[in-house]
C-alpha atoms as a PDB file:
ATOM      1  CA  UNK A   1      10.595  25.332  21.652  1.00  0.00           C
ATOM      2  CA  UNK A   2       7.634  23.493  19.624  1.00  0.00           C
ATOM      3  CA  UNK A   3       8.385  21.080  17.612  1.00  0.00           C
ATOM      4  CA  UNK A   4       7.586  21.653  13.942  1.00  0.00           C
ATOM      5  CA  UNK A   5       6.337  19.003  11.567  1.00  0.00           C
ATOM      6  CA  UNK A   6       9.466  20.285   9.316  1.00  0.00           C
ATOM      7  CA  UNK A   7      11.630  19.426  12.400  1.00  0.00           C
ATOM      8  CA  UNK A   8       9.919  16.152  13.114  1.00  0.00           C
ATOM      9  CA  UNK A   9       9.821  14.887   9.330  1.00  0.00           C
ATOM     10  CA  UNK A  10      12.820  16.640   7.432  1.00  0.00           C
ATOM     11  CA  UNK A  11      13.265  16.470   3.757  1.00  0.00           C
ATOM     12  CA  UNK A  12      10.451  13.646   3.978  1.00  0.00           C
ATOM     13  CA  UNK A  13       7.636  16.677   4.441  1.00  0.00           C
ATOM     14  CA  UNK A  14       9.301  19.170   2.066  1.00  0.00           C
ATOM     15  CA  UNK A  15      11.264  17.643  -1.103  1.00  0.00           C
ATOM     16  CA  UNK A  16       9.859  14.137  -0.143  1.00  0.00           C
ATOM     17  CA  UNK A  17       6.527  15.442  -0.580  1.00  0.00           C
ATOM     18  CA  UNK A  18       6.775  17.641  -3.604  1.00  0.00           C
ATOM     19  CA  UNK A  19       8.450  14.531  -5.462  1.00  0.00           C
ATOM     20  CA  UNK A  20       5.709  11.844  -4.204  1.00  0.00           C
ATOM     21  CA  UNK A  21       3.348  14.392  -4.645  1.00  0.00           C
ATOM     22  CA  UNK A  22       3.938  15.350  -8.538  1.00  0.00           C
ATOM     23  CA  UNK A  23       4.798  11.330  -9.275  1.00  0.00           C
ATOM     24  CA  UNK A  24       1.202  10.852  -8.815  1.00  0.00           C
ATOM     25  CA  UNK A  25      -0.632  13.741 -10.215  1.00  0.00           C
ATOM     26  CA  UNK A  26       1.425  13.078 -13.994  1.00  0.00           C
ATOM     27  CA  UNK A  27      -0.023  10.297 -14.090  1.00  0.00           C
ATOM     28  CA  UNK A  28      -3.332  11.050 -13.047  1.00  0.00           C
ATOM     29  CA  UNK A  29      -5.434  11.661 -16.301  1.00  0.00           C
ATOM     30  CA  UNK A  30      -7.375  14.131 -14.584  1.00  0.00           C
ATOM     31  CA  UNK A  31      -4.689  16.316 -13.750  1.00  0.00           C
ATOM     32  CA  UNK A  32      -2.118  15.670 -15.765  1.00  0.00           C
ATOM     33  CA  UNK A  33      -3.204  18.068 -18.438  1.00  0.00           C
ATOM     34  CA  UNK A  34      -2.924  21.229 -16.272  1.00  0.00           C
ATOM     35  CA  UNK A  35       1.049  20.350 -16.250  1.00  0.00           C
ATOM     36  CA  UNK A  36       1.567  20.440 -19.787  1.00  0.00           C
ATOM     37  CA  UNK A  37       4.742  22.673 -20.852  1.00  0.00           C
ATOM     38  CA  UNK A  38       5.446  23.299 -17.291  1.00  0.00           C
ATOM     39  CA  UNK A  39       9.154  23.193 -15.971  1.00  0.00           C
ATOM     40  CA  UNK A  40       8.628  20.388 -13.528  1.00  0.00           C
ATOM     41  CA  UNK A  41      11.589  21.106 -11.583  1.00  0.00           C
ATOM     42  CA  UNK A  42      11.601  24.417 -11.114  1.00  0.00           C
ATOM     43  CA  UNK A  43       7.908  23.176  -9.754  1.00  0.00           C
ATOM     44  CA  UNK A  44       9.032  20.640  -7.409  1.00  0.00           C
ATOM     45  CA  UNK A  45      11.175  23.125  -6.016  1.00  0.00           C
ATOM     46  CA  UNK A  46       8.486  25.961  -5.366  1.00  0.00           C
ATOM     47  CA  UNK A  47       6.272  23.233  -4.103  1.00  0.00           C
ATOM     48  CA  UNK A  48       9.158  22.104  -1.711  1.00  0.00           C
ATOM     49  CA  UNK A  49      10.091  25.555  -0.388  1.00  0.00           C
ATOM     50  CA  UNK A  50       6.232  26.261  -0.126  1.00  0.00           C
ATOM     51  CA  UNK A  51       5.716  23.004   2.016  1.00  0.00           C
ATOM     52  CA  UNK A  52       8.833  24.281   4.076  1.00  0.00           C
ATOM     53  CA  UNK A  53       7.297  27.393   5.141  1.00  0.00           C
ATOM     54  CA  UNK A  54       3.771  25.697   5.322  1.00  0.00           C
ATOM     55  CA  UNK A  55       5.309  23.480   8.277  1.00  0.00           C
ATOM     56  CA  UNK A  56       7.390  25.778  10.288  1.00  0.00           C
ATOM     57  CA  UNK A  57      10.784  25.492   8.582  1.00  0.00           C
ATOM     58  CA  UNK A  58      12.611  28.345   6.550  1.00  0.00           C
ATOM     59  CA  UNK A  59      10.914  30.779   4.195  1.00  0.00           C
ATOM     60  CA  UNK A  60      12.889  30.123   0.987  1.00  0.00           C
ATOM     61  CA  UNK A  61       9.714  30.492  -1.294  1.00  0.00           C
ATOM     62  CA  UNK A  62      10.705  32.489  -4.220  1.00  0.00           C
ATOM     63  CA  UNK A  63       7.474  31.463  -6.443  1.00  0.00           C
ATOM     64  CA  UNK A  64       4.747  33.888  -7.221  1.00  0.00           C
ATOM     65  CA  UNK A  65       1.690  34.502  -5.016  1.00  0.00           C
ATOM     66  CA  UNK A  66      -0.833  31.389  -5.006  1.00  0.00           C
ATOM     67  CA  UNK A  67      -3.475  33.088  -6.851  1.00  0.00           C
ATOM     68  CA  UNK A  68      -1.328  34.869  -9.212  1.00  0.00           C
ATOM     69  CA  UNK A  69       0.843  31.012 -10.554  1.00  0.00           C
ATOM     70  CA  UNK A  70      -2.998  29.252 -10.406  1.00  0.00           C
ATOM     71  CA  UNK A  71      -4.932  32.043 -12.760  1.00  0.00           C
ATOM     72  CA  UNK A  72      -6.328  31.034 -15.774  1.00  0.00           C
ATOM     73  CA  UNK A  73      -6.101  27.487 -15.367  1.00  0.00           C
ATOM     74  CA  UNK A  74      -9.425  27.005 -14.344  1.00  0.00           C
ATOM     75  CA  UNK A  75      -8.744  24.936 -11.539  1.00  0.00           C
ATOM     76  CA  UNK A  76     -12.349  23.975 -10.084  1.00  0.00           C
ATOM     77  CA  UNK A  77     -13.082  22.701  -6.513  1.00  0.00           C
ATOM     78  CA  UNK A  78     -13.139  19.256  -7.936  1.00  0.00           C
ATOM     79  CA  UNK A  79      -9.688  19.425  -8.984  1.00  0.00           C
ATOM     80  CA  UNK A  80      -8.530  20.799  -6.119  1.00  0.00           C
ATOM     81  CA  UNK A  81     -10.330  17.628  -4.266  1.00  0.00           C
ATOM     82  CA  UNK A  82      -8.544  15.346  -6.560  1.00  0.00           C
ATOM     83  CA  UNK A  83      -4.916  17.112  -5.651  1.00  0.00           C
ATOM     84  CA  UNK A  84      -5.819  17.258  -1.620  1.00  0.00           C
ATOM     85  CA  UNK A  85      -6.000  13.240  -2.131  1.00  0.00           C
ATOM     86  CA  UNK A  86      -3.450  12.875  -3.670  1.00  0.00           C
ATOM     87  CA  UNK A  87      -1.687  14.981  -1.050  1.00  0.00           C
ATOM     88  CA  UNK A  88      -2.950  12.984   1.621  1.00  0.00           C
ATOM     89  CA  UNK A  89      -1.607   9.574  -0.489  1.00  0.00           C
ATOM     90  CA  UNK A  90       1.395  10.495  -1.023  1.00  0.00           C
ATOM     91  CA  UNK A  91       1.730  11.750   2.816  1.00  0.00           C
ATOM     92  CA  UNK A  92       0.936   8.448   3.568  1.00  0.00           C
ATOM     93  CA  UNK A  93       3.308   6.496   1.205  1.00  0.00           C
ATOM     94  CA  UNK A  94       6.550   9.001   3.138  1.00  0.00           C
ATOM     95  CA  UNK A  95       5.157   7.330   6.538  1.00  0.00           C
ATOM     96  CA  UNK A  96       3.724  11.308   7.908  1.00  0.00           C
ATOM     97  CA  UNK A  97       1.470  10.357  10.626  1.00  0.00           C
ATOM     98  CA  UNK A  98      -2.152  10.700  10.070  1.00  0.00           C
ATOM     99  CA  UNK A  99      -3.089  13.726  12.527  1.00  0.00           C
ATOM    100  CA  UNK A 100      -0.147  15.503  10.442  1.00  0.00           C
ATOM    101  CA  UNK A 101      -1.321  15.280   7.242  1.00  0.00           C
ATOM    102  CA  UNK A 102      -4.245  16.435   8.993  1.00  0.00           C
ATOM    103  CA  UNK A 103      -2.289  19.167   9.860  1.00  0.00           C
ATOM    104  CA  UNK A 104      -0.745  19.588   6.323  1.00  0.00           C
ATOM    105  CA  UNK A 105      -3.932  19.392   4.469  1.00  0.00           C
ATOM    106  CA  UNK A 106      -5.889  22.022   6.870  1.00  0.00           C
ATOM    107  CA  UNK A 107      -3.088  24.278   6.291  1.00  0.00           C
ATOM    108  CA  UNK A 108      -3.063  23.714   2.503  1.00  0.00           C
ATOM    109  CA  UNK A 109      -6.918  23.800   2.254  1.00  0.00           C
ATOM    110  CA  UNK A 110      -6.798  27.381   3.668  1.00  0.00           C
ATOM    111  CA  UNK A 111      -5.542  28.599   0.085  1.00  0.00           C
ATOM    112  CA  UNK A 112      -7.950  26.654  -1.526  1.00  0.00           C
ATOM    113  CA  UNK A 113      -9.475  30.266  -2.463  1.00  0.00           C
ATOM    114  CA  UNK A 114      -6.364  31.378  -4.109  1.00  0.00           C
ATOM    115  CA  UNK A 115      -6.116  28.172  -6.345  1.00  0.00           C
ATOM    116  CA  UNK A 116      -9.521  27.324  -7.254  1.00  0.00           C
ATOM    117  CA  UNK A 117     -10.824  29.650 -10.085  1.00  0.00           C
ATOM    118  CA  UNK A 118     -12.814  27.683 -12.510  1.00  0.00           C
END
């Protein structure tokens, strides 16, 4: 059986992540805005569930399709830039190995096409 990089990292990669993750881009004046008015929980926890699936754990994503959730926000490639570093920071910060956020942000890249619109 392969080991996953939810198996290796736990909570750290999942919850971990969507916490660390969200910390940093509220405070980012950049990105900040495009979080107005939303339920930040309920976001953390589609974020979580999405980073469980995205690294081999259970499928307990209940949010809406990628494009759908990202429409109208005009989210352009430079944002989405912005967001993989702070991915990769705060991947760092939970002590994920480097060739795993590798991993993480290849994966995450691939719906780079569903997110970026503007």
């Amino acid at each position: 059986m392969e080991t996953t990089l939810y198996m290796k990292y736990g909570s750290r990669v999942t919850s971990g992540m969507a916490e660390c993750l969200y910390d940093r881009l509220l405070v980012d004046p950049q990105l900040a805005p495009f979080f107005e008015g939303v339920d930040m929980d309920r976001l953390r926890e589609h974020v979580s569930d999405f980073l469980s699936v995205l690294t081999g754990g259970p499928d307990m994503y209940k949010g809406r399709d990628l494009r759908e959730a990202h429409q109208g926000y005009r989210i352009s490639a430079a944002h989405f830039d912005m967001l993989m570093a702070h991915i990769a920071a705060a991947a760092t910060e939970l002590g994920i190995e480097p060739d795993d956020i590798a991993a993480i942000a290849a994966a995450i890249r691939s719906f780079e096409v569903d997110v970026v619109s503007g």
